[in-house]
Protein backbone atom coordinates (compact mmCIF):
# COMPACT_ATOMS: atom_id res chain seq x y z
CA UNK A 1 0.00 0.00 0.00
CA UNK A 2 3.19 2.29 0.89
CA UNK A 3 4.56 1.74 -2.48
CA UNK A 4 1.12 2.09 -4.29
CA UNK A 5 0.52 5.38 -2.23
CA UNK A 6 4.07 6.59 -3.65
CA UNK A 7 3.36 5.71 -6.87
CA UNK A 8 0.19 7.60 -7.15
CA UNK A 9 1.50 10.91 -5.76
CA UNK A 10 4.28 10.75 -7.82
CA UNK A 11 2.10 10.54 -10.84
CA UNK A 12 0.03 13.31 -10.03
CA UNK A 13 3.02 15.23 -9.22
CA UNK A 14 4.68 14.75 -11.25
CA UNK A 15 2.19 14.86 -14.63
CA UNK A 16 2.08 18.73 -14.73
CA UNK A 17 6.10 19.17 -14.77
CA UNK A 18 5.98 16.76 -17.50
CA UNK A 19 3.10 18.70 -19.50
CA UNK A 20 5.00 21.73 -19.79
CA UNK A 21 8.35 20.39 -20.42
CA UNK A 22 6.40 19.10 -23.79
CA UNK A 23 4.84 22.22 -24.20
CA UNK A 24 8.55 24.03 -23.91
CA UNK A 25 10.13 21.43 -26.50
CA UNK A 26 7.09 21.65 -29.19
CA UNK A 27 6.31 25.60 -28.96
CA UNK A 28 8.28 28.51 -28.57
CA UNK A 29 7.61 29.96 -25.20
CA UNK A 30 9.54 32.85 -23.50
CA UNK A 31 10.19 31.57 -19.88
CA UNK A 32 8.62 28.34 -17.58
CA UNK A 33 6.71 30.87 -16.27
CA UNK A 34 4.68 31.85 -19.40
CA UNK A 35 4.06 28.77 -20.35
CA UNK A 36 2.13 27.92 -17.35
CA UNK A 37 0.95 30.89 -16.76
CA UNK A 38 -0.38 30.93 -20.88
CA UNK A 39 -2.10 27.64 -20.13
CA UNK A 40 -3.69 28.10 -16.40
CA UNK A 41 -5.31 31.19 -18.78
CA UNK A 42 -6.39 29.47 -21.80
CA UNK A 43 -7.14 26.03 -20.53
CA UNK A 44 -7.35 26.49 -17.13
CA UNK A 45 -5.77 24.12 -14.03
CA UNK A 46 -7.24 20.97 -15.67
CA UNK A 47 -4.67 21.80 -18.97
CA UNK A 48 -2.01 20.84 -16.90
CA UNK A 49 -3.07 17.39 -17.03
CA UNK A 50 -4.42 17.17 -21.02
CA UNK A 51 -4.54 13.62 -21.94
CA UNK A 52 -3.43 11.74 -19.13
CA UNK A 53 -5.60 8.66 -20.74
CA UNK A 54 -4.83 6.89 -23.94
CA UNK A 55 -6.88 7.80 -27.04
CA UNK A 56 -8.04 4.18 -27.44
CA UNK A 57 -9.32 3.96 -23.73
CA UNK A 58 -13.39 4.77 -25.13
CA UNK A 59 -12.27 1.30 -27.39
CA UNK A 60 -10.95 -0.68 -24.14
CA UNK A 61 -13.81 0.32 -22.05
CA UNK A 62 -16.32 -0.68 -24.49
CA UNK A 63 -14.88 -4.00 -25.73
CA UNK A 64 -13.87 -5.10 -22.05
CA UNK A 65 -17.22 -3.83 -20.35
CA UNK A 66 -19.07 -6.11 -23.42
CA UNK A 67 -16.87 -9.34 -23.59
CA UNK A 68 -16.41 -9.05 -19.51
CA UNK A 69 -20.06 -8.98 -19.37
CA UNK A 70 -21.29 -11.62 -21.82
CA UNK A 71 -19.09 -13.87 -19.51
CA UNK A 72 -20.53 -12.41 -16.44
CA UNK A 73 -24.10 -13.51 -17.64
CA UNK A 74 -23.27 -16.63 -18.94
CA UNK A 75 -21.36 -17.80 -15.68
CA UNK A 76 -24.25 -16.32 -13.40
CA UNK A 77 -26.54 -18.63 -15.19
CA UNK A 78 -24.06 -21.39 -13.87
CA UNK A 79 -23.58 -20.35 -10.55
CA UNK A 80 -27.34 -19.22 -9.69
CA UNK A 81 -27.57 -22.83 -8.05
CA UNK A 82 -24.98 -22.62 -5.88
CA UNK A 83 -25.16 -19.21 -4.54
CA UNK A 84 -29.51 -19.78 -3.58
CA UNK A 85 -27.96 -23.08 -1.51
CA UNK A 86 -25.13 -20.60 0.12
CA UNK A 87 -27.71 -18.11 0.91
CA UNK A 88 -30.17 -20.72 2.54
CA UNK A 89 -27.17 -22.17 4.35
CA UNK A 90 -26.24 -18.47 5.23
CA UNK A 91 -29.35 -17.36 6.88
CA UNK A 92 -30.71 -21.41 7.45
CA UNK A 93 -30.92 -20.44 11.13
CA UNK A 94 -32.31 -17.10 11.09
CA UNK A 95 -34.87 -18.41 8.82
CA UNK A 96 -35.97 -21.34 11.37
CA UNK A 97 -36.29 -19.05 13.98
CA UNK A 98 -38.29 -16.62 11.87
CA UNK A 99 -40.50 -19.37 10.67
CA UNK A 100 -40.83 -20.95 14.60
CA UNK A 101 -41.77 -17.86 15.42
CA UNK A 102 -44.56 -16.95 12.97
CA UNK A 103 -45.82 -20.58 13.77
CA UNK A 104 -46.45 -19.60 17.34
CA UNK A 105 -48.21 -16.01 16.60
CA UNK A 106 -50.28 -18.31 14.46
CA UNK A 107 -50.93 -20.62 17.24
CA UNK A 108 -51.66 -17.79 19.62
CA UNK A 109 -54.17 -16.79 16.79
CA UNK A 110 -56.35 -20.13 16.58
CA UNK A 111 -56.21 -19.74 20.52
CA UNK A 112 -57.87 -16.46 20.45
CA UNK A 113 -60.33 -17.17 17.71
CA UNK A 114 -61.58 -20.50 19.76
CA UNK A 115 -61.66 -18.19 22.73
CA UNK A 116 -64.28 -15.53 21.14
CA UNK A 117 -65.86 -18.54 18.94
CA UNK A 118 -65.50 -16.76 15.52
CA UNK A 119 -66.92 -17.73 12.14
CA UNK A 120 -65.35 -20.23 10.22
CA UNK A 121 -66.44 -17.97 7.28
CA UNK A 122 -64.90 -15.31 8.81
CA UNK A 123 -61.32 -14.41 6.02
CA UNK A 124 -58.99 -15.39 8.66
CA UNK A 125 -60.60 -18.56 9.85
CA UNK A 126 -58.90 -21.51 12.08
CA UNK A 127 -58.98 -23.82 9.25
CA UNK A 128 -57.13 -20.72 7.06
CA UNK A 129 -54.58 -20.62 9.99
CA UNK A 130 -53.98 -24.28 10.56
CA UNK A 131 -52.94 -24.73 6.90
CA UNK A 132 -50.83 -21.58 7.09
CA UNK A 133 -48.54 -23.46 9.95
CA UNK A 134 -48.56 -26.69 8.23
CA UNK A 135 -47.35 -25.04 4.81
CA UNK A 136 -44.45 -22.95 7.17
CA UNK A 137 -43.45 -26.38 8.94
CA UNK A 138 -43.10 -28.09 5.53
CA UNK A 139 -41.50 -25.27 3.63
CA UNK A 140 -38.56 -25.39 6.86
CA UNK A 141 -38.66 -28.89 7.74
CA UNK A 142 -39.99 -27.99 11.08
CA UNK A 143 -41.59 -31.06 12.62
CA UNK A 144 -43.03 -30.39 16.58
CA UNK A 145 -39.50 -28.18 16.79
CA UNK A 146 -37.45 -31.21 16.73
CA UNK A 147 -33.39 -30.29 16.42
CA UNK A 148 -32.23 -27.76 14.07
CA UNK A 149 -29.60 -29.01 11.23
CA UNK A 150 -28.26 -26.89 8.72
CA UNK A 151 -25.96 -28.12 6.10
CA UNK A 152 -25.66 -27.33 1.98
CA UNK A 153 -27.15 -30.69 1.54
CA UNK A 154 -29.79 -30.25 3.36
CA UNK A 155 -30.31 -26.73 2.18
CA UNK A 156 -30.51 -28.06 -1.38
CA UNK A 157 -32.97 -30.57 -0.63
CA UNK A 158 -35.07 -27.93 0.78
CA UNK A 159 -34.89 -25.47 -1.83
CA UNK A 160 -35.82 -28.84 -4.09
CA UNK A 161 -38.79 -29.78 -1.93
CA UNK A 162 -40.45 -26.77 -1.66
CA UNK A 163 -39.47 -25.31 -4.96
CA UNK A 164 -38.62 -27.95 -7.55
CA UNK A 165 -35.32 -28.13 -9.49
CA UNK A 166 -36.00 -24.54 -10.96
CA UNK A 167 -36.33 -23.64 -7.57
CA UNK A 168 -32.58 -23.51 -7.59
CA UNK A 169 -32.99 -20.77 -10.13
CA UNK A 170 -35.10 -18.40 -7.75
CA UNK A 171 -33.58 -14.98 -8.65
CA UNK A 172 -31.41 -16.01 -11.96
CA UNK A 173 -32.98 -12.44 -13.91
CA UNK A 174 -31.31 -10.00 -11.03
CA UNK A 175 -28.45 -12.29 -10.94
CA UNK A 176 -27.94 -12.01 -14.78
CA UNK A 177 -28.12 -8.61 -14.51
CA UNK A 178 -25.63 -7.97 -11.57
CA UNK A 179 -22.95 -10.15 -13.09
CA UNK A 180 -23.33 -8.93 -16.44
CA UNK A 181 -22.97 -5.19 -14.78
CA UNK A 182 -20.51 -6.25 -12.00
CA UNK A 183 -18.15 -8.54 -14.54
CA UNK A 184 -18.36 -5.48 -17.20
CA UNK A 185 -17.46 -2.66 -15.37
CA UNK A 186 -14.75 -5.21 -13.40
CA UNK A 187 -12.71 -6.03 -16.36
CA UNK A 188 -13.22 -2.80 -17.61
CA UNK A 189 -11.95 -1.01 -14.74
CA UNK A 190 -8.91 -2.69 -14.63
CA UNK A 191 -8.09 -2.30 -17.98
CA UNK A 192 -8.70 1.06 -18.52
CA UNK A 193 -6.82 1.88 -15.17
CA UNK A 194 -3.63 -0.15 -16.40
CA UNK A 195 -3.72 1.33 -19.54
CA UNK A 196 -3.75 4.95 -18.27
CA UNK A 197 -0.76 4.04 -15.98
CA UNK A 198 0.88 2.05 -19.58
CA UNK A 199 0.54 6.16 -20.27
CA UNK A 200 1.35 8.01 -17.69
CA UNK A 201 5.25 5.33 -17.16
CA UNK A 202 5.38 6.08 -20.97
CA UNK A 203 6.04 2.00 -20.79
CA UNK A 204 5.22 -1.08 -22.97
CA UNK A 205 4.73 -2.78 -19.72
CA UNK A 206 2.91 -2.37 -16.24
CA UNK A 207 4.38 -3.83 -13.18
CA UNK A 208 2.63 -4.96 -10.10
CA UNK A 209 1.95 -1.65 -8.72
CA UNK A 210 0.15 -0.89 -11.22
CA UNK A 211 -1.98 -3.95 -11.16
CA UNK A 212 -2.35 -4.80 -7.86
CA UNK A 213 -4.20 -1.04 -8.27
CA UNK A 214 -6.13 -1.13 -11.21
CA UNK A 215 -7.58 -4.51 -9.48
CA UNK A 216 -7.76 -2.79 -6.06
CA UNK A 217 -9.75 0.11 -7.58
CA UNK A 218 -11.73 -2.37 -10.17
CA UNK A 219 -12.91 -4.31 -7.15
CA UNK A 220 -14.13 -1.49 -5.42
CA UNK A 221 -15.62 0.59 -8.55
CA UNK A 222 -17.70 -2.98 -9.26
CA UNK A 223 -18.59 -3.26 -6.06
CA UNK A 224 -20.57 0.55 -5.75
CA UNK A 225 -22.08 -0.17 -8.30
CA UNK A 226 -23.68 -3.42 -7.73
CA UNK A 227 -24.52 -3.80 -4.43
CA UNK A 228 -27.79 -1.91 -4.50
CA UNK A 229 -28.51 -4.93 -7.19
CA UNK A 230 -27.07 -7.34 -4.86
CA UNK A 231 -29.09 -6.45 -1.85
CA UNK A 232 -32.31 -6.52 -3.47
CA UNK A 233 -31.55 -10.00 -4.86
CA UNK A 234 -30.32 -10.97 -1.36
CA UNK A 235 -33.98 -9.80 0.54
CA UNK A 236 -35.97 -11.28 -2.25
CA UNK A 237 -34.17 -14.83 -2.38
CA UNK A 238 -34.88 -14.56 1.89
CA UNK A 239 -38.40 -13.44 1.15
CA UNK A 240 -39.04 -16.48 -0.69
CA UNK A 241 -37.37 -18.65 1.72
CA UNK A 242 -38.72 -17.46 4.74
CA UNK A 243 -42.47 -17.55 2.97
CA UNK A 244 -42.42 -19.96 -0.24
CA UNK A 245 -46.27 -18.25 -0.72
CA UNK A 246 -44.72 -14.52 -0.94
CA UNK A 247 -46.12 -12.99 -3.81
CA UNK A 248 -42.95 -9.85 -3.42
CA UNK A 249 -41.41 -8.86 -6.54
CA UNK A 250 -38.36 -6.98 -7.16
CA UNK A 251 -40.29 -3.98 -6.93
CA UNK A 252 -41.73 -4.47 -3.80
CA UNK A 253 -38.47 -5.78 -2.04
CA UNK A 254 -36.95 -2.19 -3.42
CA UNK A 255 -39.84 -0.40 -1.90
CA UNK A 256 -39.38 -2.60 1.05
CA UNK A 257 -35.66 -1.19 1.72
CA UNK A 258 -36.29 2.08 0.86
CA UNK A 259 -39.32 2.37 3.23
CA UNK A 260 -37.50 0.98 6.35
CA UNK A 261 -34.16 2.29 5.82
CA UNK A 262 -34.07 4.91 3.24
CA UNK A 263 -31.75 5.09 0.36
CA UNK A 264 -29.08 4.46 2.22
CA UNK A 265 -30.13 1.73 3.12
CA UNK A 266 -28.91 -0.19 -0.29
CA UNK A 267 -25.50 0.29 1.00
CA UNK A 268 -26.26 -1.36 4.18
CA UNK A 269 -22.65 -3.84 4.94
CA UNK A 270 -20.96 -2.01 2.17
CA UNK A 271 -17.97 -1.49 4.29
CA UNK A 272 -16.85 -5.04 5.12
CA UNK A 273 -17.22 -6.08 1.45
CA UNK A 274 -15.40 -2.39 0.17
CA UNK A 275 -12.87 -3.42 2.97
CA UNK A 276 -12.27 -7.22 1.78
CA UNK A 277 -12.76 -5.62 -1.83
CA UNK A 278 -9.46 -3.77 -2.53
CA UNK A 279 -6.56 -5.92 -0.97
CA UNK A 280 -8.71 -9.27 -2.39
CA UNK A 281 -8.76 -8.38 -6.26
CA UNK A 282 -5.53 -6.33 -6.05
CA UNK A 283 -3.45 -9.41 -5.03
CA UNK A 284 -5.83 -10.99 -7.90
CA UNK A 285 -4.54 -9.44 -10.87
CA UNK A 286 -0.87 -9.12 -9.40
CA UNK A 287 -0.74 -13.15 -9.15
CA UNK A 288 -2.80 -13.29 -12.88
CA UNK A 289 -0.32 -11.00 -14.15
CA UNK A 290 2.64 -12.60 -12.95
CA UNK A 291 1.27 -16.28 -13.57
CA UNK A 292 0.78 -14.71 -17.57
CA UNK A 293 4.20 -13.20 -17.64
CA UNK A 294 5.56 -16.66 -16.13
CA UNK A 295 4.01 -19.05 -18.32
CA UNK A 296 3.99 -16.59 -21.59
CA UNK A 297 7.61 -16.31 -21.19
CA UNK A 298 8.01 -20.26 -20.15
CA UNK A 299 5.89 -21.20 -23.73
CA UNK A 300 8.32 -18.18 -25.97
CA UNK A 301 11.93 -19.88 -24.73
């Protein structure tokens, strides 16, 4: 981080001293002086740092964002499986207890009813409530509370139970979506980073520095982005797994956030995940790099 930290202040630094000693060798100015003083005027402070990016960095952004998020899409489709199961194992408990405890204000319900001897017709009836606990006992598993055991396996024959095979696609449009958008703006962000630094060294080449912070800031750029995505998938995939008869949409599980915690509320645990985010995908790229160099250069000799 020391030597990343170095790195970036000396290109930012450093960048304006280099813009007018071009300016001095292509025109003809009078003094150092004039020449920055002639293009604070004309071009203001921002002049000092004209075309710090490649041209061809609209071409890398486009082409990376597309082919980074084709891949994205087609590997969410793959994954959507295995990432329901981890979020049932994730929140297995919570969900038991949630469930246990819905079956006893349902209980407590039928108690009161019997108590003031209301109409079976009535839209609420005991019959109405009985079959409401026996659907949330099935949908958990929950026989007369016997012991709670939560394991992938057992999370997958839930989800399979309750919900079919394409049960284990519950939530595969939003995931599309947030891997297409996440994957895209990954790769692109990590090429278009490394390619600015390729410009500012005035190098063939990028070295880890360089990569370990185009992936540090690709990680974290991905991650803004997304995670307002993210969390809505998250609270509808619990929605349905909590209550398999939920009739919530995407809509109404981003009304649902916004409602109880406002909008910032969709970056609620953003920090751990921004925190994890930078050191994780900057030693990413820094290994991929040097594996590529490695074997590139084994395969050449």
């Amino acid at each position: 981080m020391s030597a990343t930290s170095a790195a970036v202040s000396g290109v930012v630094t450093g960048y304006p001293f280099d813009s007018i000693k071009t300016r001095m060798q292509a025109y003809h100015y009078s003094s150092i002086i004039r020449c920055t003083k002639i293009t604070l005027r004309e071009e203001g402070f921002f002049g000092l740092y004209r075309d710090p990016a490649p041209k061809n960095l609209n071409y890398i952004l486009y082409s990376t964002f597309l082919s980074g998020g084709v891949s994205g899409a087609f590997v969410a489709v793959a994954t959507c499986p295995l990432e329901f199961v981890k979020i049932h194992m994730q929140l297995s408990r919570l969900i038991h207890k949630e469930q246990l405890e819905k079956i006893a204000r349902l209980k407590t319900e039928i108690s009161k009813k019997n108590a003031y001897d209301i109409p079976k017709s009535s839209p609420n009836s005991i019959s109405s409530l009985k079959k409401q606990i026996a659907a949330t006992e099935n949908s958990c598993g929950i026989k007369n509370n016997t012991e709670f055991k939560s394991s992938n396996i057992n999370s997958a024959k839930n989800i399979i139970q309750n919900r079919g095979l394409i049960g284990l696609y519950t939530g595969i449009n939003i995931h599309v979506v947030r891997d297409f958008l996440g994957t895209g703006i990954y790769f692109s962000t990590y090429e278009a980073t490394k390619e600015i630094f390729r410009k500012l060294s005035k190098s063939e080449n990028t070295g880890p520095i360089a990569h370990s912070l185009a992936g540090g800031c690709c990680g974290i750029f991905a991650w803004l982005i997304i995670f307002p995505i993210d969390l809505v998938k998250s609270v509808y995939q619990k929605n349905l797994l909590t209550d398999p008869t939920s009739s919530r949409n995407y809509l109404k599980c981003f009304n649902q956030i916004k409602n109880t915690y406002g909008i910032k509320g969709f970056y609620r645990g953003i920090g751990v995940t921004l925190f994890r985010a930078f050191p994780l995908h900057a030693l990413n790229f820094t290994v991929y790099e040097y594996m590529r160099e490695k074997i590139s250069h084994y395969y050449k000799n």
